[in-house]
C-alpha atoms as a PDB file:
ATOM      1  CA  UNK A   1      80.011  66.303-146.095  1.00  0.00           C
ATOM      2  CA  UNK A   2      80.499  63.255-148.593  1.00  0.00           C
ATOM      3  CA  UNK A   3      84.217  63.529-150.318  1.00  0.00           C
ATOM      4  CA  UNK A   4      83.809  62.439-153.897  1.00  0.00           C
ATOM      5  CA  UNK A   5      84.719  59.320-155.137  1.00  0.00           C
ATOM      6  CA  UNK A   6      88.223  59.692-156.761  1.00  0.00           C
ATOM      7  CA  UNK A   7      88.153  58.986-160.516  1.00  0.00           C
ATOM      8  CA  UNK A   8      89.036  55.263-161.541  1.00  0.00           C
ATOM      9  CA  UNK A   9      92.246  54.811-163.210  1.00  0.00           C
ATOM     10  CA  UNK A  10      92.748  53.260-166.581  1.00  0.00           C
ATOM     11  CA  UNK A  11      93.951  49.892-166.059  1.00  0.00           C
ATOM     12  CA  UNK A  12      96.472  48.464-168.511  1.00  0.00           C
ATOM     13  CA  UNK A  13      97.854  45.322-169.154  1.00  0.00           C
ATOM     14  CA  UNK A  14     101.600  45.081-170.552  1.00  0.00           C
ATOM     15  CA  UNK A  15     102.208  42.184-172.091  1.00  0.00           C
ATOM     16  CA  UNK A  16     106.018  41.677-172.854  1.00  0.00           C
ATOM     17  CA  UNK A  17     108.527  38.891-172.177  1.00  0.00           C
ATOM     18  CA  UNK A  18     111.257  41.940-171.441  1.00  0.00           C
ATOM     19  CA  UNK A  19     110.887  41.789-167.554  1.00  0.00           C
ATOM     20  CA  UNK A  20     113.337  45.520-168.008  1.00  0.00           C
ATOM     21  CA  UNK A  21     110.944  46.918-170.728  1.00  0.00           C
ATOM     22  CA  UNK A  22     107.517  46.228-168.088  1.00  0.00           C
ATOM     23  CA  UNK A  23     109.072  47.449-165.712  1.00  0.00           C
ATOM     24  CA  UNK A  24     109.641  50.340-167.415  1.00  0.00           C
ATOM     25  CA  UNK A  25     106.108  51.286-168.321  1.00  0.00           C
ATOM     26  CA  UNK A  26     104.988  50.410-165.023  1.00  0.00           C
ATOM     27  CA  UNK A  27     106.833  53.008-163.510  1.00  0.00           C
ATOM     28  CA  UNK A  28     106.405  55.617-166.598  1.00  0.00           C
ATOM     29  CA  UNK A  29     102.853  54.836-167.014  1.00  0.00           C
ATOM     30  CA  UNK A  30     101.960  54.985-163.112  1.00  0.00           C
ATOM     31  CA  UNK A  31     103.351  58.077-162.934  1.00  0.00           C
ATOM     32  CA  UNK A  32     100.941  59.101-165.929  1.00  0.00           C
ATOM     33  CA  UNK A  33      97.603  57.866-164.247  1.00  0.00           C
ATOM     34  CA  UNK A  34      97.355  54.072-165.262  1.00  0.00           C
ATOM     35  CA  UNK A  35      97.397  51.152-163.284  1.00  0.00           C
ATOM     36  CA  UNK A  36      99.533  48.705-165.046  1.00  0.00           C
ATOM     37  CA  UNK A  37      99.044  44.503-164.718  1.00  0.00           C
ATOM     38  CA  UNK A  38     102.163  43.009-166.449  1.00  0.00           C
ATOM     39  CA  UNK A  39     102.589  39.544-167.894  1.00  0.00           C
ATOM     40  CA  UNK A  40     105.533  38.018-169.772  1.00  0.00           C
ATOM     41  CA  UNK A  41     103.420  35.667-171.705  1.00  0.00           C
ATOM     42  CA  UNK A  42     100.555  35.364-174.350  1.00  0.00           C
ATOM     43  CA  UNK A  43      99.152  32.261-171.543  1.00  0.00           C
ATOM     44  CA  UNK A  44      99.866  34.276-168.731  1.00  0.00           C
ATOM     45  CA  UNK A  45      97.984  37.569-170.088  1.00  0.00           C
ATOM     46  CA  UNK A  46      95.075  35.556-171.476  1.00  0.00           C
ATOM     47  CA  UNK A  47      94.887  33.512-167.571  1.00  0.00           C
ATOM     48  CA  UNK A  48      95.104  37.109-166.072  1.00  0.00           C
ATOM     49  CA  UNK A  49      92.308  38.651-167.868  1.00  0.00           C
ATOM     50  CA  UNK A  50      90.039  35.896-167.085  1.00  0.00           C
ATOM     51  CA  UNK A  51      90.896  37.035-163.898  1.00  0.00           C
ATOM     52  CA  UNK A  52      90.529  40.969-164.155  1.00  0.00           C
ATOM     53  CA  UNK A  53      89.204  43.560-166.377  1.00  0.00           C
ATOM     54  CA  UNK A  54      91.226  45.875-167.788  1.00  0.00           C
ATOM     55  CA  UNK A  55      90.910  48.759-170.215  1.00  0.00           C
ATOM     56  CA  UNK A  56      93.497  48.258-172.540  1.00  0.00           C
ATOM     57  CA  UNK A  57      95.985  45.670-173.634  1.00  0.00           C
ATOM     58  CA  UNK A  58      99.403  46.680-174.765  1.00  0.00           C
ATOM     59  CA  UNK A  59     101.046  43.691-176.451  1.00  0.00           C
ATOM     60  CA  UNK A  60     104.582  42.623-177.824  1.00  0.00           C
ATOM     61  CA  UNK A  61     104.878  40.366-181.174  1.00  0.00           C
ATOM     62  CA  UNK A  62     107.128  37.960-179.964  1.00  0.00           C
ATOM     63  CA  UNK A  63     106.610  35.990-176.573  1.00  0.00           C
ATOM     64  CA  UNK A  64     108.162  33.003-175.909  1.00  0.00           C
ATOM     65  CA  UNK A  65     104.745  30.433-175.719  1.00  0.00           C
ATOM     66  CA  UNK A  66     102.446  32.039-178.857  1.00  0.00           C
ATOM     67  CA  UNK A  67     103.113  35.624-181.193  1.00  0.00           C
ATOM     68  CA  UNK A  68     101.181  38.935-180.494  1.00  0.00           C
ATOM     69  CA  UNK A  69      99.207  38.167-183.352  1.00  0.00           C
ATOM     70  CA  UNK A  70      97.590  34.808-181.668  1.00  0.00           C
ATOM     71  CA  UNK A  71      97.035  36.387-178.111  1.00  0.00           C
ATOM     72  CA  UNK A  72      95.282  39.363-179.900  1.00  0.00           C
ATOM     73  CA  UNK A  73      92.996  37.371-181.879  1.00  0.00           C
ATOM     74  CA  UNK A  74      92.494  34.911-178.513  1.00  0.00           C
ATOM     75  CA  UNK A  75      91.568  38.520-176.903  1.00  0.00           C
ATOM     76  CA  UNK A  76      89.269  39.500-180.025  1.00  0.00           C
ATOM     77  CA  UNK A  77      87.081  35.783-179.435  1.00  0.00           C
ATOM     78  CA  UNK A  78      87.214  36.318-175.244  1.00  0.00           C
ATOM     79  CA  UNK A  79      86.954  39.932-174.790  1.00  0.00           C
ATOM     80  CA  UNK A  80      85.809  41.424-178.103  1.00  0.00           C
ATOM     81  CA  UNK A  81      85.442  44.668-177.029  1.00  0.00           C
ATOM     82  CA  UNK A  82      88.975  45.265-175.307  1.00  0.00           C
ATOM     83  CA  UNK A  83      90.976  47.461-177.490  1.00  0.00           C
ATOM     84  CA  UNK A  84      94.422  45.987-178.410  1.00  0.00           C
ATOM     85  CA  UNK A  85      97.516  47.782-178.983  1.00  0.00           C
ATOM     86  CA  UNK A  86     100.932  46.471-180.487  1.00  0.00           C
ATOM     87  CA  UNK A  87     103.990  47.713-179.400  1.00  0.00           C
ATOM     88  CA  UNK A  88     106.752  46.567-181.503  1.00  0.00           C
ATOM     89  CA  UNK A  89     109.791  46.656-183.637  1.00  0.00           C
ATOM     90  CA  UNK A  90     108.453  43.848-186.289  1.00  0.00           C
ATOM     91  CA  UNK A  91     106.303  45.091-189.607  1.00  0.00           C
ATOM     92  CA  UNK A  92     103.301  43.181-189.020  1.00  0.00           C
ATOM     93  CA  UNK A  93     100.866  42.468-191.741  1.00  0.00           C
ATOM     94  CA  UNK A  94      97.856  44.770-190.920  1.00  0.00           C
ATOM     95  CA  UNK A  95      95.388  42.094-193.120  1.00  0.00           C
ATOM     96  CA  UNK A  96      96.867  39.392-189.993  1.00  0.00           C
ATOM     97  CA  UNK A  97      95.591  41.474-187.429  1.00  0.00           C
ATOM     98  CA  UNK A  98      91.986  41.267-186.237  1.00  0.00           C
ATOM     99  CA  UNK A  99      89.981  43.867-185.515  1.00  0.00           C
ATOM    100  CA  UNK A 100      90.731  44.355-182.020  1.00  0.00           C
ATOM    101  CA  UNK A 101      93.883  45.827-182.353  1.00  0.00           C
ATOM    102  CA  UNK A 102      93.591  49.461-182.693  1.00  0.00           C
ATOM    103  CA  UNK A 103      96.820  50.923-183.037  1.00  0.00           C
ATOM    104  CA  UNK A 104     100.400  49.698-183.394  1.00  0.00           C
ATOM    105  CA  UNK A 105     103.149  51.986-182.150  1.00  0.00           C
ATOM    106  CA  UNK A 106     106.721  51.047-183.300  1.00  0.00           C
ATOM    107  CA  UNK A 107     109.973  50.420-181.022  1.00  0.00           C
ATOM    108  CA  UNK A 108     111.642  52.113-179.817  1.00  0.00           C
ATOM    109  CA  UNK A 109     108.926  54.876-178.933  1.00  0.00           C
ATOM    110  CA  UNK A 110     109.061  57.528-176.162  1.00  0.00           C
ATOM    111  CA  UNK A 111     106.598  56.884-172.609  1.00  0.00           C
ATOM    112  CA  UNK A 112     105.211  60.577-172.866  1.00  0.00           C
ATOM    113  CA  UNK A 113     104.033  59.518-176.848  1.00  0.00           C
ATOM    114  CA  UNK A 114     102.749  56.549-175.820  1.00  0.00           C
ATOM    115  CA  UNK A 115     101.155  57.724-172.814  1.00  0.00           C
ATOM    116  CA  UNK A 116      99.487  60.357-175.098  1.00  0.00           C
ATOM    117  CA  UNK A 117      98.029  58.017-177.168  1.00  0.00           C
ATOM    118  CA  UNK A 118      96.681  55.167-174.685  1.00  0.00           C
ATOM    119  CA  UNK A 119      95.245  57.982-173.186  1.00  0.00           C
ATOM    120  CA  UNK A 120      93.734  58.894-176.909  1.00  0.00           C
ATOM    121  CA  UNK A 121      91.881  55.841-177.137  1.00  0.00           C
ATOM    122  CA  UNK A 122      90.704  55.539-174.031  1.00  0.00           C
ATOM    123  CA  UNK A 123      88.835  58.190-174.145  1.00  0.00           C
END
């Protein structure tokens, strides 16, 4: 008898130039269900995704080559469809944000609340 074929996990991509913080939600959000792709930079996550599909993207404001807000609207012109959300400690202006970006959860947050709500939108 055929064993089913196990369930496909969300993949995520964490995009943060805090090498500590990624490594973090790897290991939080692993042990939640995701698989997590990390990059440390808005060229790095846009070279990656050309690369790999993922689900989700979870992106920082402030990387060290271009801001959150010009990898998300790279992301909204590449992958249109790939929901975007921001993870930071910054205000940004919601009019500078395209329409990709579906939710922006402020630092510092807890893993099981953000867990809870990438798992919210992905479904």
């Amino acid at each position: 008898m055929e064993q089913p074929a196990a369930p496909e996990l969300p993949i995520l991509l964490i995009v943060d130039d805090d090498v500590l913080l990624t490594d973090l939600f790897r290991q939080s959000l692993t042990k939640k269900g995701f698989q997590v792709l990390e990059a440390h930079s808005g060229q790095q996550a846009l070279t990656l995704l050309a690369q790999r599909p993922v689900h989700l993207v979870v992106l920082d404001m402030t990387l060290p080559d271009m801001d959150g807000i010009a990898v998300a609207r790279s992301l909204a012109q590449s992958h249109p469809s790939l929901p975007v959300l921001i993870a930071t400690g910054h205000d940004p202006d919601p009019a500078d944000l395209p329409a990709n970006v579906v939710e922006i959860v402020r630092k510092p947050f807890s893993f099981r609340i953000l867990s809870d709500r990438l798992k919210a939108l992905l479904a």
